[in-house]
Protein backbone atom coordinates (compact mmCIF):
# COMPACT_ATOMS: atom_id res chain seq x y z
CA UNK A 1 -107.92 32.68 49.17
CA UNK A 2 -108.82 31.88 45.59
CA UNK A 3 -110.84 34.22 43.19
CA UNK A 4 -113.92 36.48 44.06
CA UNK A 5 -116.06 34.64 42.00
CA UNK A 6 -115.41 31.29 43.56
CA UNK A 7 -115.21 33.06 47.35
CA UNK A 8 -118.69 34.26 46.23
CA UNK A 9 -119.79 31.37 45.17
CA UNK A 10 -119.15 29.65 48.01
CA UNK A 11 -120.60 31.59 50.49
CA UNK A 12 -123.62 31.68 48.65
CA UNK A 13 -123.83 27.65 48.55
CA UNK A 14 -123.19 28.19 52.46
CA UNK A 15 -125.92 30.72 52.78
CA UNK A 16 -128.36 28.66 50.71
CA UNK A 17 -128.07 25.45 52.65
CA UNK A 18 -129.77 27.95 55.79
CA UNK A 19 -132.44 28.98 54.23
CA UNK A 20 -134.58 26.14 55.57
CA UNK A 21 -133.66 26.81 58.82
CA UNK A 22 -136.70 28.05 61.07
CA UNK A 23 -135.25 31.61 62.62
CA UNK A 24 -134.43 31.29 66.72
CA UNK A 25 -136.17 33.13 69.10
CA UNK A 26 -133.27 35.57 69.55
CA UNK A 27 -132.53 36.61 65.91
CA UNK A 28 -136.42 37.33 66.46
CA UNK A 29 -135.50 39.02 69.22
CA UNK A 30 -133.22 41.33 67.31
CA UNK A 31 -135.35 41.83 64.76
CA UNK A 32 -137.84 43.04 67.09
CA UNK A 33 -134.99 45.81 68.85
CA UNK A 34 -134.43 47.14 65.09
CA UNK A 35 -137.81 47.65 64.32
CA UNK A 36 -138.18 49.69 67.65
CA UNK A 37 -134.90 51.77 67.39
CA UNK A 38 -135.18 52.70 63.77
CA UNK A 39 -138.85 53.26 63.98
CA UNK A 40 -141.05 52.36 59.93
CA UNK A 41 -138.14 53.56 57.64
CA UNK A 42 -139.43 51.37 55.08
CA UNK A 43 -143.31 52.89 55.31
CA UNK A 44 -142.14 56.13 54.94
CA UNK A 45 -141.03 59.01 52.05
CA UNK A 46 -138.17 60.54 53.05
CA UNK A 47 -136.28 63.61 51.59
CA UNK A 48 -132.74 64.10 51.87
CA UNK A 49 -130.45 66.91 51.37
CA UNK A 50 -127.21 67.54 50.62
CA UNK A 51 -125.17 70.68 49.89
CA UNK A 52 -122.07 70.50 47.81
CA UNK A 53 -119.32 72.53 46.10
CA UNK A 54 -118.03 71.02 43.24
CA UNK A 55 -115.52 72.46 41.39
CA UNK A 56 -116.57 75.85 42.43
CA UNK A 57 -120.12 75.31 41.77
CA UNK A 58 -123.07 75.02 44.33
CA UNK A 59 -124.74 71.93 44.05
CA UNK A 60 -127.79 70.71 45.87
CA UNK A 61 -128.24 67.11 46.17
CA UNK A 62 -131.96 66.10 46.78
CA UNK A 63 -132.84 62.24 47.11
CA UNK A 64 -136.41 60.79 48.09
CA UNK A 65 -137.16 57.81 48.76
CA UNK A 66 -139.97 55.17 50.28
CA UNK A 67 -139.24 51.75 50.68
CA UNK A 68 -137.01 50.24 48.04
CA UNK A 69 -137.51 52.87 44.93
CA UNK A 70 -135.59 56.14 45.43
CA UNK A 71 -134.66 59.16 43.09
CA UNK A 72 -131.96 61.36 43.19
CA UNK A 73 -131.69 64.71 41.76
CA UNK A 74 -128.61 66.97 41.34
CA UNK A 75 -129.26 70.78 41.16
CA UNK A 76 -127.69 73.62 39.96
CA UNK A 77 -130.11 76.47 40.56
CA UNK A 78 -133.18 75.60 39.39
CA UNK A 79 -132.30 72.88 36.44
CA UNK A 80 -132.03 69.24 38.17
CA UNK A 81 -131.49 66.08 36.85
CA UNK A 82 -130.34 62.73 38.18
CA UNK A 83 -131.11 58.98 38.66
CA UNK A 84 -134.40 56.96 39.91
CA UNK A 85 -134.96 53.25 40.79
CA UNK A 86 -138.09 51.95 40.78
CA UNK A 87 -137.29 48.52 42.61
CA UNK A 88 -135.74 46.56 39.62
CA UNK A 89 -134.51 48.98 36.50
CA UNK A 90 -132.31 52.37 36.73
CA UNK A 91 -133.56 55.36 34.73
CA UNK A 92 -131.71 58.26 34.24
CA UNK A 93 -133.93 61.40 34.84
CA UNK A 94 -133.40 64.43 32.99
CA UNK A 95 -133.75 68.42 33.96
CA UNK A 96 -137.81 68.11 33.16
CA UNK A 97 -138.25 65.03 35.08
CA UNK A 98 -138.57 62.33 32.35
CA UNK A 99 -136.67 59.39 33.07
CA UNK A 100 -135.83 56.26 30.32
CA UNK A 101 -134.23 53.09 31.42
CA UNK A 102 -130.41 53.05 31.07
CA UNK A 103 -130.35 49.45 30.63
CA UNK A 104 -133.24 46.58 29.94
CA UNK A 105 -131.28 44.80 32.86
CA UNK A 106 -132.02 44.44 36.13
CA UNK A 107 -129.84 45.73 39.09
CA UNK A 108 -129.91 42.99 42.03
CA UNK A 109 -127.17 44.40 43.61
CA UNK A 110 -128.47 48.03 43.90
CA UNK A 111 -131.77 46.34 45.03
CA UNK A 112 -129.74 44.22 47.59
CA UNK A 113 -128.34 47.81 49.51
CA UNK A 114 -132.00 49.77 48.94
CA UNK A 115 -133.26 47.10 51.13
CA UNK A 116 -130.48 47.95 53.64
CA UNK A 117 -131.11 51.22 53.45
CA UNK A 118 -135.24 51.65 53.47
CA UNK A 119 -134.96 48.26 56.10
CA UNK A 120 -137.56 46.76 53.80
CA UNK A 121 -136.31 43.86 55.40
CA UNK A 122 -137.94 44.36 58.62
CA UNK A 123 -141.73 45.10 56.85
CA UNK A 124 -144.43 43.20 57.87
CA UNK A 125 -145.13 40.35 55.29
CA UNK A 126 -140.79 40.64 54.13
CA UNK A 127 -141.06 37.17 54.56
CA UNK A 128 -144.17 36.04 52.77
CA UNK A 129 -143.20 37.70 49.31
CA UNK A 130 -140.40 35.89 48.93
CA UNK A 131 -138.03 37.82 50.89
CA UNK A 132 -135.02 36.25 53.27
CA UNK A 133 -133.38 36.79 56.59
CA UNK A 134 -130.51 34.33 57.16
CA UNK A 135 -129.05 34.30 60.64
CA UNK A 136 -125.30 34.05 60.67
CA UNK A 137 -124.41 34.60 64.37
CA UNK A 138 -121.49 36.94 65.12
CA UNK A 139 -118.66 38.39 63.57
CA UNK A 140 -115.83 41.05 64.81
CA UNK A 141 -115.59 44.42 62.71
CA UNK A 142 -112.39 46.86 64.13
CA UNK A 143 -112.36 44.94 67.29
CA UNK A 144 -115.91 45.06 68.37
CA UNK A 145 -118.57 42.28 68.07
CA UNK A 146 -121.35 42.11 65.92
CA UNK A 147 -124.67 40.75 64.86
CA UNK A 148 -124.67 39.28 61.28
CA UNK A 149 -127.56 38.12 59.04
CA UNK A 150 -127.81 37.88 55.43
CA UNK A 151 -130.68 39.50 53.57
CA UNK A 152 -131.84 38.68 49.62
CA UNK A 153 -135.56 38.06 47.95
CA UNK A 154 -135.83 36.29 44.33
CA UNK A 155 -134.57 40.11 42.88
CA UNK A 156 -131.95 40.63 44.80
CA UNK A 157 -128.63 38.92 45.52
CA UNK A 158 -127.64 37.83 49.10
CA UNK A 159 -125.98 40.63 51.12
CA UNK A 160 -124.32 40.46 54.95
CA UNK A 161 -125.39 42.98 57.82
CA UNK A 162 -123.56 43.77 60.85
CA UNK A 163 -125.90 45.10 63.68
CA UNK A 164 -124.69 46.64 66.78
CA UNK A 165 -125.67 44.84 69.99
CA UNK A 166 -126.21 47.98 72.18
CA UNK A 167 -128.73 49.74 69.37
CA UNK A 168 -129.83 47.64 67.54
CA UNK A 169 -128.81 49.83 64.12
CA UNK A 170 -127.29 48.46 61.33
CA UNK A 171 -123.26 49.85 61.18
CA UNK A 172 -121.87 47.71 58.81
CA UNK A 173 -123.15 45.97 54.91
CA UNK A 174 -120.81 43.78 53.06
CA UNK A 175 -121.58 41.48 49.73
CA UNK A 176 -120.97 37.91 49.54
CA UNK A 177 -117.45 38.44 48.36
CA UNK A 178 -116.16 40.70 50.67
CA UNK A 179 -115.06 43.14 47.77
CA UNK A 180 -117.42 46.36 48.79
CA UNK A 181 -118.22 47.46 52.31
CA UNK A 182 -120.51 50.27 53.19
CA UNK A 183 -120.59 51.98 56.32
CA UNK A 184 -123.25 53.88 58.27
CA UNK A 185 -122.29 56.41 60.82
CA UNK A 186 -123.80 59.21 62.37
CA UNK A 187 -127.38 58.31 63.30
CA UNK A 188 -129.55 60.91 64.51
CA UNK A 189 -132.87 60.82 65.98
CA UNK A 190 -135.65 62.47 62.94
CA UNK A 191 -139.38 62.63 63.86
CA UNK A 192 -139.32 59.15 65.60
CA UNK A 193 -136.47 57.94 63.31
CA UNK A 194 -133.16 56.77 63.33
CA UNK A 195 -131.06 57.43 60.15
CA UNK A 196 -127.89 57.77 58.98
CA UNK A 197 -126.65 61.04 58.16
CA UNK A 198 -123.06 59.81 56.73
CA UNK A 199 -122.48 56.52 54.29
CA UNK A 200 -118.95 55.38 53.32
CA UNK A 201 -117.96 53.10 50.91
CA UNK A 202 -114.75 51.26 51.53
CA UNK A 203 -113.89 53.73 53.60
CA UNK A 204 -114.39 56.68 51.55
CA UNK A 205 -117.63 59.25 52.17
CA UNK A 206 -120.07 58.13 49.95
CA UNK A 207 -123.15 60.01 51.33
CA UNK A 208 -123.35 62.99 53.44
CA UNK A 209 -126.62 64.27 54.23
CA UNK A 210 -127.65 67.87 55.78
CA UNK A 211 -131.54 67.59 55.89
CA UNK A 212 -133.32 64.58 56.84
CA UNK A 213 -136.59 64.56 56.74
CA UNK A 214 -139.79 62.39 56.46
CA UNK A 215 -143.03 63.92 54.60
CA UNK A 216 -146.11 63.15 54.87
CA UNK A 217 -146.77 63.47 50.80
CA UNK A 218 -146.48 60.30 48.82
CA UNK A 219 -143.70 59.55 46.97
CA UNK A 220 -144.25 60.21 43.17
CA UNK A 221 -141.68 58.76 40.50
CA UNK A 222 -140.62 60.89 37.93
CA UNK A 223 -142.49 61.21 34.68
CA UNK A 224 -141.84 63.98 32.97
CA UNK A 225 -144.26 66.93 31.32
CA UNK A 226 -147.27 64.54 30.69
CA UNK A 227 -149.77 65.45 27.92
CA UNK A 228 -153.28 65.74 28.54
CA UNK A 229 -156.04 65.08 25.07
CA UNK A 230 -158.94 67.03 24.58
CA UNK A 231 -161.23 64.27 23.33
CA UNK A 232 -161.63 60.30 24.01
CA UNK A 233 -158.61 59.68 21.68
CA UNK A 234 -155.89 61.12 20.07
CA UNK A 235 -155.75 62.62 16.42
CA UNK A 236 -153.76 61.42 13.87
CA UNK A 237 -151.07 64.24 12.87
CA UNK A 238 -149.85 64.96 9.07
CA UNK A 239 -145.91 65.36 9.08
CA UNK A 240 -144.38 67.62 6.52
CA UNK A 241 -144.28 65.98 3.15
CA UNK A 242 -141.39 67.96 1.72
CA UNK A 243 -139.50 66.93 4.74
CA UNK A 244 -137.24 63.43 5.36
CA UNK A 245 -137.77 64.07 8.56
CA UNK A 246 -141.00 64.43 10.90
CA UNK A 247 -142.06 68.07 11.01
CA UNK A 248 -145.66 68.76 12.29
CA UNK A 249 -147.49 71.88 13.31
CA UNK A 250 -147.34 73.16 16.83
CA UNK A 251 -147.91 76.17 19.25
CA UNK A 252 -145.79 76.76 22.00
CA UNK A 253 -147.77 79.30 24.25
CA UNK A 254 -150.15 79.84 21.51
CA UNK A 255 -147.89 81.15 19.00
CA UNK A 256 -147.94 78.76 15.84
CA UNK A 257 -144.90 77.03 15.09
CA UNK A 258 -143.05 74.15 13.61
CA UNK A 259 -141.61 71.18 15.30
CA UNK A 260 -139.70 68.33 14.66
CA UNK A 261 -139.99 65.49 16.73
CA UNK A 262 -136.37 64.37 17.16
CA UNK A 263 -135.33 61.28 18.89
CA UNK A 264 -131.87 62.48 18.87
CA UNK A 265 -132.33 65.20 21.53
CA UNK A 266 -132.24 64.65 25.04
CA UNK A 267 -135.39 66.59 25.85
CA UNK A 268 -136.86 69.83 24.62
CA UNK A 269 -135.34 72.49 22.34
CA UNK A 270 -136.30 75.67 20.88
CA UNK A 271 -134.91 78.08 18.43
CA UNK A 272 -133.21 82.01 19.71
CA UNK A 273 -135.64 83.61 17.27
CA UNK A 274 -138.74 82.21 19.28
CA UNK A 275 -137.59 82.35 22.60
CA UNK A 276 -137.25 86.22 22.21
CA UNK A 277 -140.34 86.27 20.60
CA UNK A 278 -141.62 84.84 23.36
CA UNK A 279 -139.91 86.53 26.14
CA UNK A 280 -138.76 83.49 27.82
CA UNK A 281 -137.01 83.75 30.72
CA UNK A 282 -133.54 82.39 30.69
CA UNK A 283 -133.03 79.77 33.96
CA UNK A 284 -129.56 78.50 32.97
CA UNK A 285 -127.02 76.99 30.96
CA UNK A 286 -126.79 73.88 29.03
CA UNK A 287 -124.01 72.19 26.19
CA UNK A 288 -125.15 71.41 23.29
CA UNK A 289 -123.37 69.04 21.13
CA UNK A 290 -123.90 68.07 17.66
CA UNK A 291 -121.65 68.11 14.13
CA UNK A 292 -120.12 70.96 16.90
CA UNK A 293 -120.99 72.39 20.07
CA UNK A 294 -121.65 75.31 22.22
CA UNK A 295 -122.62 76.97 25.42
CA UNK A 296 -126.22 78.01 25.48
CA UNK A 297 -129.12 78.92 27.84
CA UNK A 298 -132.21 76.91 28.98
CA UNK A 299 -135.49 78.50 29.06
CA UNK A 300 -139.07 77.93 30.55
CA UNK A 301 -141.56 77.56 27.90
CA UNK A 302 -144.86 76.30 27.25
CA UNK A 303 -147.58 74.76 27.37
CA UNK A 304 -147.14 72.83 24.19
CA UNK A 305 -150.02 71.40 22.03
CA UNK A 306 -149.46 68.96 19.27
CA UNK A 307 -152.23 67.87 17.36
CA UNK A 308 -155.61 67.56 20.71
CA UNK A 309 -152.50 66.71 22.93
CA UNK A 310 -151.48 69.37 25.83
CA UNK A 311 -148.43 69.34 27.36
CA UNK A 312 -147.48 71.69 30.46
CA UNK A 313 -144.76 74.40 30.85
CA UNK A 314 -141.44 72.73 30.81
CA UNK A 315 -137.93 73.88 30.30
CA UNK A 316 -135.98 73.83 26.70
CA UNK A 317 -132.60 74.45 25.45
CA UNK A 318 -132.02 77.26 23.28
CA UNK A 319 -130.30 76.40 19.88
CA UNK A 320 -128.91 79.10 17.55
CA UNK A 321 -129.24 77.41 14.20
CA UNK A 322 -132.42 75.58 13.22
CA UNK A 323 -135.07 77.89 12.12
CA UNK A 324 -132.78 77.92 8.57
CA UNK A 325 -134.27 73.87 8.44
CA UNK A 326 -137.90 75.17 8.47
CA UNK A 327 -138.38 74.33 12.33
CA UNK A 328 -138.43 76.39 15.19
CA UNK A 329 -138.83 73.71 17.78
CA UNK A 330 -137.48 69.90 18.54
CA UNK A 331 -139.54 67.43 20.68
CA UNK A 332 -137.04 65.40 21.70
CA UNK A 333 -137.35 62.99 24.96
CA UNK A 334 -139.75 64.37 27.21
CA UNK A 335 -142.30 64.05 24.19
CA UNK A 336 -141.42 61.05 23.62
CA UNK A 337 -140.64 59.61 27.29
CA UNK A 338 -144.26 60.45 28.23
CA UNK A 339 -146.32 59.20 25.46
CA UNK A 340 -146.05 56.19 22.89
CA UNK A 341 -145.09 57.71 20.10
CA UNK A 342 -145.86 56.24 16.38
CA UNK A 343 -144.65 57.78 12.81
CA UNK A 344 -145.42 56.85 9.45
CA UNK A 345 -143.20 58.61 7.58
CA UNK A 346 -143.88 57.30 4.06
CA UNK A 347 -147.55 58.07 4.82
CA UNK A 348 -146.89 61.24 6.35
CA UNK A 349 -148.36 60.86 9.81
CA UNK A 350 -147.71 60.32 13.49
CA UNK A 351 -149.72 59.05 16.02
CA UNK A 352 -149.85 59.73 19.83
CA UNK A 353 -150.43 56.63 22.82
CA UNK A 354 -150.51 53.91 20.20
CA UNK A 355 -150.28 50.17 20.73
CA UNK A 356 -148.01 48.32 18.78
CA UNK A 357 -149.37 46.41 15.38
CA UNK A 358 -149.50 42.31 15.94
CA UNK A 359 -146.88 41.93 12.84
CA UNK A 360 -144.37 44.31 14.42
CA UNK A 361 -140.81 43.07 15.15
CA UNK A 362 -140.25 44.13 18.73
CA UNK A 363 -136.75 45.59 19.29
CA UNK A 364 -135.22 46.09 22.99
CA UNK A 365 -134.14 49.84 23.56
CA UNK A 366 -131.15 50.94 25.80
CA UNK A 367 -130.34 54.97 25.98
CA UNK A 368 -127.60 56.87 25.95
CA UNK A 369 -128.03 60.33 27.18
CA UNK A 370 -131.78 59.96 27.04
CA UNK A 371 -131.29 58.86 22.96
CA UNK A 372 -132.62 55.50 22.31
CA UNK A 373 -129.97 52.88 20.96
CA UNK A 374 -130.44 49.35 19.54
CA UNK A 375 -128.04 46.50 18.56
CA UNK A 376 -127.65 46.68 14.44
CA UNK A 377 -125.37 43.77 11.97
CA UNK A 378 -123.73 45.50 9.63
CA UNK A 379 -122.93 42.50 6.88
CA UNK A 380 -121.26 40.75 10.06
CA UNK A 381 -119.89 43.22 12.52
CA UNK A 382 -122.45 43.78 15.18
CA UNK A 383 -122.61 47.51 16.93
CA UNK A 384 -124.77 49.70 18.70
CA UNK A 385 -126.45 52.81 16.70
CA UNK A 386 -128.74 55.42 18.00
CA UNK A 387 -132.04 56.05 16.27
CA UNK A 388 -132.37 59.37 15.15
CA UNK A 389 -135.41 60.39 13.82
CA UNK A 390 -134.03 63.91 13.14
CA UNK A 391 -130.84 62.82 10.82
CA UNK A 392 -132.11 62.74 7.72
CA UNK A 393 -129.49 59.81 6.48
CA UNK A 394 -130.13 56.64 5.54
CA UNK A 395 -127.35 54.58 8.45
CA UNK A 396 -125.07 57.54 8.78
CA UNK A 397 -121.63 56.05 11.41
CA UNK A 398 -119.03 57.65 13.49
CA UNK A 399 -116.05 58.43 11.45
CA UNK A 400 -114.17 56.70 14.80
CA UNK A 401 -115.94 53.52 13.85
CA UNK A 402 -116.05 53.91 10.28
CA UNK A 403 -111.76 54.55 10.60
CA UNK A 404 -111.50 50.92 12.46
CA UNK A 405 -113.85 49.24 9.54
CA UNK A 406 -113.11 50.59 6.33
CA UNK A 407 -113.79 47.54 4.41
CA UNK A 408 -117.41 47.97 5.63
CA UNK A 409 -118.42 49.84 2.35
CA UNK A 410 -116.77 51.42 -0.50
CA UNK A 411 -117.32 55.28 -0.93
CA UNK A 412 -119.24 56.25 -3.57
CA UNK A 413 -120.20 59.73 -2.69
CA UNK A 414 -119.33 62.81 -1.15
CA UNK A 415 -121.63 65.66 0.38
CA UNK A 416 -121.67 68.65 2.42
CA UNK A 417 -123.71 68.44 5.65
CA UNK A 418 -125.09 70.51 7.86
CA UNK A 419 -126.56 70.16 11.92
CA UNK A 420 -126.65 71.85 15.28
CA UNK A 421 -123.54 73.70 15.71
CA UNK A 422 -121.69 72.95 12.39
CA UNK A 423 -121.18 71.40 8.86
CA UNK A 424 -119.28 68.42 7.82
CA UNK A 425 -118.65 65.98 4.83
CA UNK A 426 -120.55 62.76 4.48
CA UNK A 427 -118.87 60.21 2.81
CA UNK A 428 -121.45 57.32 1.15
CA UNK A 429 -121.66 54.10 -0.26
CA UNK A 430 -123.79 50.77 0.02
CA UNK A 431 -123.70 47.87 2.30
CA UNK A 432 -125.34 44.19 1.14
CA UNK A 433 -126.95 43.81 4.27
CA UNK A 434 -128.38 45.20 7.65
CA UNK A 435 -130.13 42.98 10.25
CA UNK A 436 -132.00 44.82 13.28
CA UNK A 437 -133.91 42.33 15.74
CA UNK A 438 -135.01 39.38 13.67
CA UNK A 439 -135.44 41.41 10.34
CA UNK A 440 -133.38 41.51 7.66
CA UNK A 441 -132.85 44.05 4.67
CA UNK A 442 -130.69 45.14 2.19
CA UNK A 443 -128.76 46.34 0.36
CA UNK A 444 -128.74 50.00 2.33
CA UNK A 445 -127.09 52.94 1.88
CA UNK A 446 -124.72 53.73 4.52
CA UNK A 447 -122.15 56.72 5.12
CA UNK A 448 -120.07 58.22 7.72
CA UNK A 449 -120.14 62.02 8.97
CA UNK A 450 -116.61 63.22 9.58
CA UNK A 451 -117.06 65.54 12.77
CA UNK A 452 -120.16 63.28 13.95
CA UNK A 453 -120.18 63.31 17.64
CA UNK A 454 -123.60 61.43 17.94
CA UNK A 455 -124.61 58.90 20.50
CA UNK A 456 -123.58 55.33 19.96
CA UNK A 457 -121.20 54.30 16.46
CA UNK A 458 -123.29 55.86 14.88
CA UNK A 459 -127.09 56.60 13.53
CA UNK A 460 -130.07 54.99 12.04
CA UNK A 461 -131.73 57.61 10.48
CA UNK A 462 -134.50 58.99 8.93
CA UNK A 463 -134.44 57.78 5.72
CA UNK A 464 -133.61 54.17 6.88
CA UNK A 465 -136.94 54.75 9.27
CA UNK A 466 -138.73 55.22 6.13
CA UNK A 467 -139.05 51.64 5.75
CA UNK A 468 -141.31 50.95 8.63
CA UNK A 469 -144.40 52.11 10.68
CA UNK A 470 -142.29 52.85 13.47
CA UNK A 471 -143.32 53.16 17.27
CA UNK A 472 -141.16 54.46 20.24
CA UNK A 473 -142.42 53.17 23.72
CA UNK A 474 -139.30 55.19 25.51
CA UNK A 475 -141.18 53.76 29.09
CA UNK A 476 -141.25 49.69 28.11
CA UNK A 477 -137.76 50.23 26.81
CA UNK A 478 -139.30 49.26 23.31
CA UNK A 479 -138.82 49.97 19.82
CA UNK A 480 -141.52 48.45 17.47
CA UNK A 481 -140.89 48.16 13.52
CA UNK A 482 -144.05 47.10 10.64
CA UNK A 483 -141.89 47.01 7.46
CA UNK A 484 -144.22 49.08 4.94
CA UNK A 485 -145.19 46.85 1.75
């Protein structure tokens, strides 16, 4: 039968030399019948629900969706997070709705089955934007004939329906290869609609829905607590000079406070001492992990102000140990997911919705639990470290990936550490040379934290970040460097 690959290939050489082909009045004909029994799927925001128990815990399932783009949230009580699609890139969404790219890639594939499922394939004008419908006659499925076509535009890759005869509803979806087949049973009649209530894949339940409905509201991707400025622009805000890190003034429901603005955490965080000033009310639980860990609560806080910028109510994770570091609060993600985000550290300022200077070396971002990562040489062994803003090291590694590439520096230095949920050693030396993007530098210091548990191999920190103007654009998946004279 030969390889996947090559199977794959070939069909897709034997789907290709169709595409020319003008469409015959029946596959017209069909498309006509599917259009009229599923009713305008693909014009239309639908909510889904599902209710699940997983591992003794209640879990609501919400998805919505309109045309290709969907988001899903998983919810336990009221704390939610999940995934969204916008058409091209997945974004992972977190419990205050800000959502960062997990990849610069796009995702054909996932495009191919969201234009199964929304039948954007069937939308006026499909055709005229680039979009395909390939008839490929009929095909037998457990015994019972079926309509086939393929489907693809110039995002997506090529992807086989099966269409029953007698309904004119699509039952069966299969890539090129063969390898993954998805199923769609139990259609029920919604408002004028047809939809599937259960989706397997290879035979296992993928999807199974207990609400279906369509709304009349549009659909709205997520974006997180967005700030608003009083004023035409933004202000300039002075950091904290006797700090490595970026520590500016704040108020969190009009009580004066410090923050740090931390691209290390995953969204918002406040400290026990000022959510019991505040009275917050506690709306969960959430793990915290750091040099250690622990279980703590989640609290609904807010509204923020930094510098003229506003930001709503929005939920935060209570940590036990950081008003000792001269901080009582850590803008983490959704500050920086919602806003461009610029800091001059060895000037002592940040700036909010910036654009990027025309000498700045442009860096792609990926994330990693909503902390932004970027490809770093170190001398000549190429990994992935997160930027942290909020470690105050220079290039600080995990002591897994320092363990497998010892030879990477030679220890010259020993200190005691300390971060959320623990201490550890550092152990520090020099390396000759570190390349991110297209710039070089060196020589750095570099160390490795023996309990670190950080995102990545490992951290650029702080005091590496010194070196540049530096600008986050969390939404273009963007990090932008000006090395400072």
């Amino acid at each position: 039968m030969g390889s996947f690959a090559a199977r794959s290939a070939m069909l897709f050489a034997l789907v290709l030399t169709t595409l020319g082909a003008a469409p015959s009045a029946d596959f017209l004909h069909l498309l006509d019948r599917m259009r009229a029994a599923a009713g305008p799927v693909w014009a239309t925001h639908f909510v889904s629900i599902s209710r699940l128990n997983l591992e003794g815990q209640s879990t609501v399932v919400s998805s919505e969706s309109s045309g290709v783009p969907f988001v899903v949230r998983r919810c336990e009580g009221e704390l939610c997070q999940g995934t969204y699609f916008d058409g091209t890139r997945l974004y992972a969404v977190n419990m205050n709705d800000t959502a960062v790219p997990t990849s610069t890639d796009p995702e054909p594939y996932l495009r191919s089955l969201r234009m199964v499922a929304s039948l954007s394939f069937l939308a006026p004008g499909f055709t005229s934007h680039g979009g395909r419908l390939i008839d490929d006659g009929t095909a037998n499925v457990a015994g019972k004939r079926y309509r086939t076509f393929f489907v693809t535009d110039t995002h997506a890759i090529p992807i086989r329906l099966f269409v029953d005869p007698s309904d004119a509803l699509v039952h069966y979806v299969r890539d090129l290869g063969g390898g993954d087949t998805f199923e769609y049973r139990d259609y029920r009649r919604v408002d004028g609609f047809s939809v599937p209530f259960q989706i397997l894949h290879n035979g296992s339940v993928l999807e199974r829905y207990d609400d279906r409905t369509p709304v009349a509201s549009a659909f709205r991707p997520p974006r997180g607590p967005l700030p608003q400025f009083a004023g035409s622009t933004p202000q300039t805000i002075a950091t904290d000079p006797t700090h490595v890190t970026p520590v500016v003034n704040c108020t969190v429901d009009d009580v004066p406070v410090r923050c740090l603005i931390d691209t290390g955490n995953s969204g918002l965080s406040l400290s026990s001492e000022l959510a019991a000033r505040l009275g917050a009310t506690v709306i969960g639980t959430f793990h915290v992990r750091g040099l250690g860990d622990y279980s703590t609560q989640v609290v609904r806080a807010g509204p923020l102000r930094v510098g003229n910028a506003t930001y709503p109510e929005a939920y935060y994770v209570v940590l036990n140990d950081i008003s000792r570091y001269g901080y009582d609060v850590v803008l983490g993600a959704d500050f920086l997911g919602t806003a461009s985000v610029e800091i001059d550290a060895a000037d002592h300022v940040v700036r909010l919705a910036t654009t990027p200077a025309s000498d700045a070396f442009t860096i792609p971002l990926s994330f990693e639990n909503f902390v932004p990562v970027v490809n770093v040489h170190l001398g000549t062994i190429e990994t992935k470290l997160a930027v942290d803003t909020g470690d105050e090291s220079n290039i600080n590694l995990a002591y897994g990936f320092y363990t497998k590439h010892t030879t990477l520096f030679s220890i010259t230095e020993r200190r005691l550490v300390a971060g959320v949920g623990g201490t550890s050693v550092e152990l520090i030396g020099n390396i000759p040379q570190v390349t991110i993007g297209d710039y070089h530098t060196g020589p750095q210091k570099i160390g490795t934290t023996q309990t670190l548990q950080g995102t990545a191999f490992g951290h650029l920190g702080a005091a590496f970040l010194r070196q540049f103007v530096v600008q986050f654009d969390y939404a273009a998946a963007e990090l932008h460097l000006t090395p400072k004279p």
